[in-house]
N, C-alpha and C. Protein backbone atom coordinates (compact mmCIF):
# COMPACT_ATOMS: atom_id res chain seq x y z
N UNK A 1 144.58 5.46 36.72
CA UNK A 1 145.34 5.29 37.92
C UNK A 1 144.39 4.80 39.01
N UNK A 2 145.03 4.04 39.82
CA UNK A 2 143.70 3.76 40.90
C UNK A 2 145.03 3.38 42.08
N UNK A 3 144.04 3.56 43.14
CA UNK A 3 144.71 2.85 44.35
C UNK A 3 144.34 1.64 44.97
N UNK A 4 145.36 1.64 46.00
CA UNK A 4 144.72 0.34 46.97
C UNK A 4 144.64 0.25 48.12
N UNK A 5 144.86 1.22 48.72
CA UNK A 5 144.86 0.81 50.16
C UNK A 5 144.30 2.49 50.65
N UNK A 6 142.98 2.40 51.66
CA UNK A 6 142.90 3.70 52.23
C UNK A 6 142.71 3.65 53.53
N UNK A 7 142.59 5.18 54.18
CA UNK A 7 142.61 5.07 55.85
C UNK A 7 142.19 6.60 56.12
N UNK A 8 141.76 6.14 57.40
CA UNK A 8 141.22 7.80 57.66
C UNK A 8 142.12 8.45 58.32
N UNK A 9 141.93 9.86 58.34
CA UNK A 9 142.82 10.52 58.45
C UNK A 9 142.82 10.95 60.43
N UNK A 10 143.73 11.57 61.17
CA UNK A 10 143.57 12.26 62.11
C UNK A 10 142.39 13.12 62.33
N UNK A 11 141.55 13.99 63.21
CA UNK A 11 140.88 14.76 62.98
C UNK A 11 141.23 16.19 62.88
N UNK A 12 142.88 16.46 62.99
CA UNK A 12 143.36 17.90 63.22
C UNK A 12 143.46 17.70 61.78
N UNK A 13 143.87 16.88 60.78
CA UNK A 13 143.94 17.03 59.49
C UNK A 13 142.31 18.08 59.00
N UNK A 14 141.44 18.06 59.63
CA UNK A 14 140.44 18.20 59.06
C UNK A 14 140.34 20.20 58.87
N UNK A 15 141.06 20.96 59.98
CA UNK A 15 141.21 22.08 60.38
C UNK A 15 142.23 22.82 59.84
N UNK A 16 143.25 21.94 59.00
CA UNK A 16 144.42 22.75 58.55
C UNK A 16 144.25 23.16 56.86
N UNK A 17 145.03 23.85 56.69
CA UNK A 17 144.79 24.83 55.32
C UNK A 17 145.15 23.81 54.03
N UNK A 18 144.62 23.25 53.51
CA UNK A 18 145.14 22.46 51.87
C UNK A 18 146.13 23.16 51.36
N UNK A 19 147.00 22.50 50.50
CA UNK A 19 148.05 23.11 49.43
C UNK A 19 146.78 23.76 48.17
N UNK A 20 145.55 23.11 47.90
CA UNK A 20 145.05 23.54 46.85
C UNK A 20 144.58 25.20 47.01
N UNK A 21 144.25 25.51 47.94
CA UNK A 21 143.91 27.12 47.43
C UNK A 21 144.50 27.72 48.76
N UNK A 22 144.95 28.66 49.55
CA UNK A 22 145.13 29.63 50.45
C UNK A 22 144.09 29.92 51.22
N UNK A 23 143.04 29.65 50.61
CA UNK A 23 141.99 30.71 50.95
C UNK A 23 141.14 29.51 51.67
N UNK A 24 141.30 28.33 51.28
CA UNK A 24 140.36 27.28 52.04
C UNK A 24 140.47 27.46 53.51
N UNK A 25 139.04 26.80 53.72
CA UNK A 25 138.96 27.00 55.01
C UNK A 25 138.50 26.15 55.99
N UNK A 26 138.28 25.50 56.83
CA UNK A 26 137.97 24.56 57.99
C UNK A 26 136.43 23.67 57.90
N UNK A 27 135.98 24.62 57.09
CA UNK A 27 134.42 23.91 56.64
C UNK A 27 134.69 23.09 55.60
N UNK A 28 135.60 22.76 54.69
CA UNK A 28 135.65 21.87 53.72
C UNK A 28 135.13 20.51 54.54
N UNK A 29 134.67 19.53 54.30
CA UNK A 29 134.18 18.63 55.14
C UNK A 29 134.65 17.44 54.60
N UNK A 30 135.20 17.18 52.83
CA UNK A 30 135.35 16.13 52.54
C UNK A 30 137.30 16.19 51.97
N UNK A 31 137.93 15.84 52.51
CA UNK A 31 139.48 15.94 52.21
C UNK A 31 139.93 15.00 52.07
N UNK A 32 140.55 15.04 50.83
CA UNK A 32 141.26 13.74 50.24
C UNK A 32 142.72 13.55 49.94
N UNK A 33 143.73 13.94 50.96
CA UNK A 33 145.13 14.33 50.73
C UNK A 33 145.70 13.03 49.97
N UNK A 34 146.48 12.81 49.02
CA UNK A 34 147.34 12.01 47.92
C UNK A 34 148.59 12.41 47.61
N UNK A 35 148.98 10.72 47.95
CA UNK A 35 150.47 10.80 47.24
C UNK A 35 150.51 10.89 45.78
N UNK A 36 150.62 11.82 45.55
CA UNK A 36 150.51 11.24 43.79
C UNK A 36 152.01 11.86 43.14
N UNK A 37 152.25 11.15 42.02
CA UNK A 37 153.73 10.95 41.54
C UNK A 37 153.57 12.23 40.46
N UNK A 38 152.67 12.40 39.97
CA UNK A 38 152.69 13.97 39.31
C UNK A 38 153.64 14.68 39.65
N UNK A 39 154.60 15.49 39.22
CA UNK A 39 155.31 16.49 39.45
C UNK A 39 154.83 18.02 39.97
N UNK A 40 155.84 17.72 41.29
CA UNK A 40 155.01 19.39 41.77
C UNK A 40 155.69 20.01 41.10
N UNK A 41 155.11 21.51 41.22
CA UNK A 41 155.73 22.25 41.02
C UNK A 41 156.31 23.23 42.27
N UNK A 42 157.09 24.42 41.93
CA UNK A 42 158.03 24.99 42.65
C UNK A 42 156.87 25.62 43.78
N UNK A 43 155.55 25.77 43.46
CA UNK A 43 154.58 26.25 44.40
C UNK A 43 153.48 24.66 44.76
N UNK A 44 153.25 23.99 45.62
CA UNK A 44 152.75 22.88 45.33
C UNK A 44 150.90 23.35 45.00
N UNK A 45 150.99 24.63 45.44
CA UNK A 45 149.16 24.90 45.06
C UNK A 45 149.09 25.28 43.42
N UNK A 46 150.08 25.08 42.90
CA UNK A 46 149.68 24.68 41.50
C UNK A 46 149.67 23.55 40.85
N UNK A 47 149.86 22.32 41.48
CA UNK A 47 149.43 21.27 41.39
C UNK A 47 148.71 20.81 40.71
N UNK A 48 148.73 20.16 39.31
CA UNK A 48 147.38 19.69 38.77
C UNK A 48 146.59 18.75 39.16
N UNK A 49 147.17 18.03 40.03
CA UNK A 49 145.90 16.79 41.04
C UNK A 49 145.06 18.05 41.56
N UNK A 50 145.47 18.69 42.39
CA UNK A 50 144.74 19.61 43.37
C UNK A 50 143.47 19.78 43.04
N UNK A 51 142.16 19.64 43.72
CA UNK A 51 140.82 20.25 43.07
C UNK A 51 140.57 19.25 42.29
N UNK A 52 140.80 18.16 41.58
CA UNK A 52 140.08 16.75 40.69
C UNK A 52 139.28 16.16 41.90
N UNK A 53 138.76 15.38 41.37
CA UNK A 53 138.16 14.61 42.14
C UNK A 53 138.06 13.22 41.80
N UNK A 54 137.79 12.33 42.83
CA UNK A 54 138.19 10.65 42.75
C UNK A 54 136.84 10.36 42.84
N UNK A 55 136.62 8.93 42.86
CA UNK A 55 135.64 8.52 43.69
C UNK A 55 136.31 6.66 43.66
N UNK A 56 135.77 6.43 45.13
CA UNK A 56 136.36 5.51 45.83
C UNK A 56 135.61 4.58 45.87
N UNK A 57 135.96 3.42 45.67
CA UNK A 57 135.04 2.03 46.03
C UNK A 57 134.90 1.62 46.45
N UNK A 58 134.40 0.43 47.52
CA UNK A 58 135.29 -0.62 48.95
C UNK A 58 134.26 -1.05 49.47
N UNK A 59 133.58 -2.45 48.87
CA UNK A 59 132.65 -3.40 49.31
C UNK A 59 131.26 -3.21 48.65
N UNK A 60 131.18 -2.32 47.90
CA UNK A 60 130.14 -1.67 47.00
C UNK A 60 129.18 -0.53 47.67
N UNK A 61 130.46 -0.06 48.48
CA UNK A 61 129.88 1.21 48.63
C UNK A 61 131.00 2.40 47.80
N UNK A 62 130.05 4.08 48.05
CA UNK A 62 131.42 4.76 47.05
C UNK A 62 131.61 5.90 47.99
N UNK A 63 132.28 6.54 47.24
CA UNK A 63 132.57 8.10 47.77
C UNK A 63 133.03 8.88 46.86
N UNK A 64 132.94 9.96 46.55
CA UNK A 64 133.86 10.86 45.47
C UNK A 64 133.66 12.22 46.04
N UNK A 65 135.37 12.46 46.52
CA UNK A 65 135.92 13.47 47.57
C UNK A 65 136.96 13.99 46.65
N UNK A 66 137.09 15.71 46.80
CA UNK A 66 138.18 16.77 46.16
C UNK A 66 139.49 16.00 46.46
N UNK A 67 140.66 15.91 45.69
CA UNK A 67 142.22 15.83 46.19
C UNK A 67 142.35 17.59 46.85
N UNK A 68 142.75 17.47 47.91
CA UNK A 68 142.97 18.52 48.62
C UNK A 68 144.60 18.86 49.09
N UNK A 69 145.21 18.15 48.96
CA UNK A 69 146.75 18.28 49.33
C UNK A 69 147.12 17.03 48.87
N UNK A 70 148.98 16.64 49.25
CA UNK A 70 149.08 15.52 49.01
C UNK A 70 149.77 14.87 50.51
N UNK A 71 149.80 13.63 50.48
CA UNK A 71 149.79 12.89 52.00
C UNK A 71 151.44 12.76 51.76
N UNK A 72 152.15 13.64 52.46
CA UNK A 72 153.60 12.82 52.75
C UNK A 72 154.07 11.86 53.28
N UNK A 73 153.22 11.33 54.23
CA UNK A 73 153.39 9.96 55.05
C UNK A 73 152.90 8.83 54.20
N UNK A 74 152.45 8.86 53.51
CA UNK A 74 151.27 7.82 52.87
C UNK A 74 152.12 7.00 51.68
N UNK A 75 151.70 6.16 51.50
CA UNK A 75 152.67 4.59 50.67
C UNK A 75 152.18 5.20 48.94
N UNK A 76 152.96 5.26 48.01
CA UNK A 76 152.17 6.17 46.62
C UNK A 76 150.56 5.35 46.18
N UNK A 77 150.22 4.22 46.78
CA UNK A 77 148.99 4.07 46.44
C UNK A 77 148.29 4.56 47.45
N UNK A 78 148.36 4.52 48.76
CA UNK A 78 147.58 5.27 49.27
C UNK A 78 146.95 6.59 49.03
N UNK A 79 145.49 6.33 49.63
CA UNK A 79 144.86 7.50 49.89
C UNK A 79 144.48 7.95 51.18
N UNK A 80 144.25 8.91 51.70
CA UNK A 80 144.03 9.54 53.06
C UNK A 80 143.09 9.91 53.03
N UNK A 81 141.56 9.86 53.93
CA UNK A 81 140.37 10.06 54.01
C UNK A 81 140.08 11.18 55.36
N UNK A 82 139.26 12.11 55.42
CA UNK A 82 138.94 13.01 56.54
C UNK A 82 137.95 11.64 56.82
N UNK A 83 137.66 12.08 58.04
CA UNK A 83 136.56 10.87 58.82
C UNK A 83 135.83 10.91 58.13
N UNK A 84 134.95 11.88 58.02
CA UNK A 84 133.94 11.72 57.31
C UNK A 84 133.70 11.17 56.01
N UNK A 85 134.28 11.28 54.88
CA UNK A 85 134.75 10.48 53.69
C UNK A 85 134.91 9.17 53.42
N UNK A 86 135.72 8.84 54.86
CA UNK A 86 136.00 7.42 55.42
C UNK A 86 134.78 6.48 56.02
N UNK A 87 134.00 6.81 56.52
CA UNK A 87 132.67 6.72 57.40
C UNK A 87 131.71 6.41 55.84
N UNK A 88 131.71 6.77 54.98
CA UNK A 88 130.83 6.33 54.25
C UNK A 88 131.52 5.18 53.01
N UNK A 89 132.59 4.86 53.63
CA UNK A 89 132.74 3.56 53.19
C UNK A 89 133.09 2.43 54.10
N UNK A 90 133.15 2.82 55.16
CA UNK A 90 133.76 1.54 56.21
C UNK A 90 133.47 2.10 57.77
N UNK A 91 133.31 0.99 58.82
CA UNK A 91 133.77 2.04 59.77
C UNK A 91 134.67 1.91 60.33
N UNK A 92 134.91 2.86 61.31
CA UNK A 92 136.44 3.17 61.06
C UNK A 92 137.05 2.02 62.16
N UNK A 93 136.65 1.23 62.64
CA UNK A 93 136.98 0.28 63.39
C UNK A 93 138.03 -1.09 62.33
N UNK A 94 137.39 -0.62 61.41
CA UNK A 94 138.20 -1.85 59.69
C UNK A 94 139.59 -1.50 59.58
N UNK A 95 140.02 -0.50 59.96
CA UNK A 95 141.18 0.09 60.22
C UNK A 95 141.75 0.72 58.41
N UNK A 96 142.69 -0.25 57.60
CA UNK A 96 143.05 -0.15 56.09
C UNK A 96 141.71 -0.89 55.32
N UNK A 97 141.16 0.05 54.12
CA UNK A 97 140.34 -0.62 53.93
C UNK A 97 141.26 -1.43 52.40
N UNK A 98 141.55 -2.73 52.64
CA UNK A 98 142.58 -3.54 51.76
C UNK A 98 141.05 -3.89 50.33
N UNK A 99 141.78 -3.52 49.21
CA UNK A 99 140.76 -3.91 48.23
C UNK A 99 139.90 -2.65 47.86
N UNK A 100 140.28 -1.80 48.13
CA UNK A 100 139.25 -0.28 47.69
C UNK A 100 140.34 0.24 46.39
N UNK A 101 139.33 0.52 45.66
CA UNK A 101 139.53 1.25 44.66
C UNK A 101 139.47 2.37 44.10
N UNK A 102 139.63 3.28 43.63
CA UNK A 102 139.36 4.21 43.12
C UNK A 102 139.77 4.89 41.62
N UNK A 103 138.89 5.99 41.11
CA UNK A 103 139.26 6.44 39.80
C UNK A 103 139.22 7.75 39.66
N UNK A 104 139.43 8.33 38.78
CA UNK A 104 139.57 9.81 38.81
C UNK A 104 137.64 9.81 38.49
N UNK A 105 137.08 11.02 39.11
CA UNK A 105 135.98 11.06 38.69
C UNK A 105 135.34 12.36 37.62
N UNK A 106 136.50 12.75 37.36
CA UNK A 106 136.33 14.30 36.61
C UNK A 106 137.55 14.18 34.98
């Protein structure tokens, strides 16, 4: 599976609780919320995306960041980047980074 199109996220995204565990907490630093077509389930923190990890491509630079929730706003290829995540592939002035790729990395 791969995507195509990514973007960084808000910075209040960075402070709020993931669907992947309860217990997470505000120090996670790298968040990777996804639309992904997987079937939730009736609890979405049992999720089998939740906790995999990607890694991202885009101009020959990379990144490989946790799926941490999934993006309800976001187009099903999109991916959603915390700044920081985002910052080490583009800056954030590029706005969509068109042509990034990614793969599961786990």
């Amino acid at each position: 599976m791969t995507g195509h199109q990514v973007e960084r996220v808000p910075t209040t995204l960075q402070v709020s609780v993931p669907a992947v565990s309860p217990t997470a907490t505000a120090t996670i630093s790298l968040r990777s919320p996804i639309s992904f077509t997987i079937p939730t389930r009736v609890n979405p923190n049992d999720n089998p995306v939740c906790g995999r990890k990607i890694t991202a491509t885009y101009q020959g630079k990379s990144v490989t960041v946790a799926v941490t929730d999934r993006c309800t706003g976001c187009a099903l290829t999109d991916l959603d980047f915390s700044p920081s995540a985002f910052s080490e592939l583009a800056d954030f002035d590029v706005g969509r980074l068109h042509g990034m790729t990614w793969v599961w990395a786990d």
